[in-house]
Protein backbone atom coordinates (compact mmCIF):
# COMPACT_ATOMS: atom_id res chain seq x y z
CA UNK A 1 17.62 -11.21 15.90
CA UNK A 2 14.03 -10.30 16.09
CA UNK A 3 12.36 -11.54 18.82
CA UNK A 4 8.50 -12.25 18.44
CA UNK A 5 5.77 -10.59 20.25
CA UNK A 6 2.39 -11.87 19.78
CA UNK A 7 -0.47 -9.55 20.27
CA UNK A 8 -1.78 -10.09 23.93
CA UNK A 9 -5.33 -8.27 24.07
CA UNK A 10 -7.50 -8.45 21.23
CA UNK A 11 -8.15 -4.04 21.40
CA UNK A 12 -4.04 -4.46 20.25
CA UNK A 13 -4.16 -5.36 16.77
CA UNK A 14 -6.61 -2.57 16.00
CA UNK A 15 -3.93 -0.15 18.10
CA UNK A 16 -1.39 -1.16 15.92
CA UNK A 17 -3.36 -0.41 13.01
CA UNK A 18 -3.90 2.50 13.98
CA UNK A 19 -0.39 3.60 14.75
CA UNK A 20 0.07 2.58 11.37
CA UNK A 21 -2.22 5.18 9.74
CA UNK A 22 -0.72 7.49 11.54
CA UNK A 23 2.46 6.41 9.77
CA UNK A 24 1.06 6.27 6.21
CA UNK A 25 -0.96 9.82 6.65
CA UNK A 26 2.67 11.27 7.80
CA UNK A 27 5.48 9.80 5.92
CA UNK A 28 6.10 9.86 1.87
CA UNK A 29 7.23 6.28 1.82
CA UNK A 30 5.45 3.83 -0.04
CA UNK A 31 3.40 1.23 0.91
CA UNK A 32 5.25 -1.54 0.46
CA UNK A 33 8.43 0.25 2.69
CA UNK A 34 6.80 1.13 4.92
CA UNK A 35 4.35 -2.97 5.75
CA UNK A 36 8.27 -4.06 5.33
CA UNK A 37 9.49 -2.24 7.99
CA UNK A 38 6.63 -3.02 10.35
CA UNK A 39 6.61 -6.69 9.90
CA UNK A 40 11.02 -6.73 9.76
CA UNK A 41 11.13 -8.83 6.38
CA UNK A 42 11.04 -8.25 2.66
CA UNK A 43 8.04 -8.45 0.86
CA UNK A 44 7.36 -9.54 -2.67
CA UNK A 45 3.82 -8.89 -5.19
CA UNK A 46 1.58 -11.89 -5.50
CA UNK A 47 -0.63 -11.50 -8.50
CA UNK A 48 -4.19 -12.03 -8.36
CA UNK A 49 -5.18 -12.18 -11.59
CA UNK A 50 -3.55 -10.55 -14.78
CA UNK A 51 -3.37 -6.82 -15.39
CA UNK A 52 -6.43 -4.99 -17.53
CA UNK A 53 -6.36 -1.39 -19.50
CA UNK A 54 -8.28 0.90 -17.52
CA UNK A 55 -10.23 3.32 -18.24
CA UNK A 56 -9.97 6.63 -15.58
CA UNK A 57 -13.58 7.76 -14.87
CA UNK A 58 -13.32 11.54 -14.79
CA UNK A 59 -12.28 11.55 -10.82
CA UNK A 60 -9.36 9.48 -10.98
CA UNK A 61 -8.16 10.89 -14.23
CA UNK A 62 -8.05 14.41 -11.97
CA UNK A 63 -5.90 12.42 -9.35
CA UNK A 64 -3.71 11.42 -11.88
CA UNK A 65 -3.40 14.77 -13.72
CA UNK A 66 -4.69 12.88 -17.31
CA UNK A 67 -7.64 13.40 -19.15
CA UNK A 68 -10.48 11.27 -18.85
CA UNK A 69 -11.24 7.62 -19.91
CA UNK A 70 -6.86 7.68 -20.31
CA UNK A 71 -6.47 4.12 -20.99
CA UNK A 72 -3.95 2.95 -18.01
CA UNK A 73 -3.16 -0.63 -16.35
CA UNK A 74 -5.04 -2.34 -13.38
CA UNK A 75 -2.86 -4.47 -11.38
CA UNK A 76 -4.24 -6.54 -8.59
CA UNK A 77 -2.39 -8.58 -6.15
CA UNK A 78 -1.39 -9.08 -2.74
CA UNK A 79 2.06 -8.46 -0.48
CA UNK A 80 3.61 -11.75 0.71
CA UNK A 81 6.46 -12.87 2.93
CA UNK A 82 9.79 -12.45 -0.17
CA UNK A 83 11.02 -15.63 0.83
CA UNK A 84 8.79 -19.01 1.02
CA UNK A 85 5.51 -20.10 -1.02
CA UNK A 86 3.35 -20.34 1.86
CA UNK A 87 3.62 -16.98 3.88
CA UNK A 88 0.26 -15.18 5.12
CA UNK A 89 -0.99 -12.78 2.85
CA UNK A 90 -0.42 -9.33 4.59
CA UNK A 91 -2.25 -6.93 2.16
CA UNK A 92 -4.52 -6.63 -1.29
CA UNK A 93 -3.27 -3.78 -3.32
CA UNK A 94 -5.19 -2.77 -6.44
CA UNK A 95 -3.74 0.19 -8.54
CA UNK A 96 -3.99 2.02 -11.73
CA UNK A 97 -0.83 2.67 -12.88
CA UNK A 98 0.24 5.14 -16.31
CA UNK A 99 2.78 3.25 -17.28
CA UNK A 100 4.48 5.69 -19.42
CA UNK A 101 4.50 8.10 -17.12
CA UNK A 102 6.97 5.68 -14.81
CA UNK A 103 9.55 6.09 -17.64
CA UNK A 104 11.45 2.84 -16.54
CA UNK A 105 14.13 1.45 -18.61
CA UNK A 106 13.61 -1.95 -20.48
CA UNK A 107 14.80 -4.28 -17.55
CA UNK A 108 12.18 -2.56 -14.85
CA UNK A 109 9.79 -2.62 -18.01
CA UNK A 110 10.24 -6.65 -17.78
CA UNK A 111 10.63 -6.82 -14.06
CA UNK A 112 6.61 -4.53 -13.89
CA UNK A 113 5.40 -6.84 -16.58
CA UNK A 114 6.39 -10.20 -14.87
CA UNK A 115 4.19 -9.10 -11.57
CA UNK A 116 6.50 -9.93 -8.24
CA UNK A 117 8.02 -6.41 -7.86
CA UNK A 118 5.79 -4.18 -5.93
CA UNK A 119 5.06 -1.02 -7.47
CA UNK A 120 6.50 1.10 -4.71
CA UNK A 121 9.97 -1.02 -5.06
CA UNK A 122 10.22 -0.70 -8.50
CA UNK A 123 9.98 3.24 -8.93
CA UNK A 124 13.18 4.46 -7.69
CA UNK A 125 12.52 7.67 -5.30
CA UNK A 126 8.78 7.20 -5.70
CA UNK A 127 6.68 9.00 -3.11
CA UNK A 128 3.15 8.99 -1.28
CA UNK A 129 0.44 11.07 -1.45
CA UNK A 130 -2.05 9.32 1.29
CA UNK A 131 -5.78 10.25 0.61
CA UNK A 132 -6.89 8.38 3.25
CA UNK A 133 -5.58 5.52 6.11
CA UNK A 134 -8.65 4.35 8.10
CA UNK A 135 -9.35 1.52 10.47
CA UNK A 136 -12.87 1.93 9.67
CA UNK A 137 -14.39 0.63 6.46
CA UNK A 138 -14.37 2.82 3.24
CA UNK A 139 -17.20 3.71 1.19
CA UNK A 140 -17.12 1.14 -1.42
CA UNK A 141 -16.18 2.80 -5.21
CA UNK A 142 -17.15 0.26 -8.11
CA UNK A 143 -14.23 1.86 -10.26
CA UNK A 144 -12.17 1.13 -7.57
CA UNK A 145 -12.48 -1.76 -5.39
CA UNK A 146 -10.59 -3.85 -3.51
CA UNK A 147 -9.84 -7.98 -4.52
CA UNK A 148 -12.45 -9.17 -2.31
CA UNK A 149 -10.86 -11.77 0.59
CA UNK A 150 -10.33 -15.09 -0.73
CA UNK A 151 -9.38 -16.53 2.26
CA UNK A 152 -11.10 -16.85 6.21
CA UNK A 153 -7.64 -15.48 7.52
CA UNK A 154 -7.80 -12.31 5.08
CA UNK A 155 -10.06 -9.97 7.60
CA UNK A 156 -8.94 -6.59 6.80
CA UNK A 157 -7.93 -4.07 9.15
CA UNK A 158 -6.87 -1.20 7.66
CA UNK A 159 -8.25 0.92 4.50
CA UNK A 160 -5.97 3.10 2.72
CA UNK A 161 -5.48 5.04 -0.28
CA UNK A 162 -3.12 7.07 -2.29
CA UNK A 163 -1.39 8.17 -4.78
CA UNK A 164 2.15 7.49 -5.74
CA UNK A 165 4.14 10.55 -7.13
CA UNK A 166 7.79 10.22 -9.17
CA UNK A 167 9.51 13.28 -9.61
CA UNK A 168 6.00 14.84 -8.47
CA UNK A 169 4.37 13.43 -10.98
CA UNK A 170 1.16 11.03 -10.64
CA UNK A 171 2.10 7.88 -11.90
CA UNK A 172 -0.45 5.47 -10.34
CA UNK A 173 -3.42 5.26 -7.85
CA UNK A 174 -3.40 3.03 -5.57
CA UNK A 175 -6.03 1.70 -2.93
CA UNK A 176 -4.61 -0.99 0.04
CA UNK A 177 -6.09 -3.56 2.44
CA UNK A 178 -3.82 -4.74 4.71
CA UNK A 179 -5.22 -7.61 6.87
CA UNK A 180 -5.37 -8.06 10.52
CA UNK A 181 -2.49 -10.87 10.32
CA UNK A 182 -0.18 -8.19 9.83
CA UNK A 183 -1.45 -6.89 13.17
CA UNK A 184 -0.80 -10.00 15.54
CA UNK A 185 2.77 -11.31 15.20
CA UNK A 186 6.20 -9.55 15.71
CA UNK A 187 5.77 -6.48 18.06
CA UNK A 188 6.81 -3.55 15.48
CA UNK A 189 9.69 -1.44 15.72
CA UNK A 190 9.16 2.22 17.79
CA UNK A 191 8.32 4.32 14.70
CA UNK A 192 7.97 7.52 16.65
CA UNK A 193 10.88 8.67 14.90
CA UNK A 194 9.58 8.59 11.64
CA UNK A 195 6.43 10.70 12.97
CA UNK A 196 6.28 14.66 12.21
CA UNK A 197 6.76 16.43 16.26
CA UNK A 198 3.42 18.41 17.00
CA UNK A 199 4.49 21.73 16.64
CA UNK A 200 4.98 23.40 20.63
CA UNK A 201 1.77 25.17 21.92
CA UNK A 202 1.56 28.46 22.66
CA UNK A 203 0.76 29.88 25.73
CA UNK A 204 -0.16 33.56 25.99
């Protein structure tokens, strides 16, 4: 059982979103692993609105490795509690996904297209490039922004962005919100272990 352990001091939200950059910048995980592990149940996609084609302005084209103005598919939609209809929203995720490039077979084809799988679940062995994890604001792109909060309760917390690699290949880029509810319930698990040791200092 998982006991419960509300945040105490109001500094301790924004200390656990920080420990949670640290944990994004680090590990190769996705996104979605990785907000599942913190809050210790499974997550599911919540669309916002249907997908779009795409077309990569000339920077994100060179994070993907594809010429520019590929035509590619904008998902937007938030990470929700798996089980339940009324859950807190924990995060906004928009990406830009190449969809051939993911090279799924004609049952993850259906699961992608019907919207409830996140990304990161759905690519087997996908890793993380992380471009950025910040508890301060990021410079706002207009080919890139975030689904605006919809809500009062969606106050974001932490900014990050990325790229998501299968078999080291670009297949989407992806920019997350996740919101300070995230922050203030269950006390997360020690994640130390999942952190790269700082190498030993040398003394002369």
């Amino acid at each position: 059982m998982i006991n419960s352990a509300p945040v105490e001091h109001a500094d301790e939200a924004g200390a656990r979103a920080e420990t949670m950059a640290r944990l994004l910048r680090d590990v190769p995980v996705p996104f979605t692993r990785v907000l599942s592990l913190w809050v210790g149940y499974r997550l599911r996609r919540d669309p916002r609105q249907p997908d779009t084609r795409h077309r990569l302005t000339p920077r994100q084209a060179c994070l993907l490795g594809l010429p520019p103005h590929t035509e590619v598919t904008r998902r937007e939609g938030y990470l929700v509690p798996h089980l339940g209809d009324h859950g807190p929203r924990l995060a906004a995720i928009t990406a830009l996904v190449h969809q051939r490039g993911l090279e799924l077979d004609e049952p993850a084809r259906e699961e992608l297209d019907r919207g409830y799988t996140p990304l990161g679940v759905l690519v087997t062995g996908a890793r993380r490039a992380t471009h950025y994890a910040t508890t301060t604001r990021a410079p706002d792109d207009p080919d890139f922004a975030d689904p605006l909060p919809d809500d009062p309760a969606d106050v974001p917390a932490l900014w990050c962005q990325a790229t998501l690699l299968s078999a080291g290949r670009p297949v989407a880029l992806v920019r997350e919100t996740v919101y300070r509810v995230a922050f203030t319930g269950r006390r997360p698990p020690d994640l130390t272990g999942y952190l790269t040791p700082a190498p030993p200092r040398l003394v002369s």
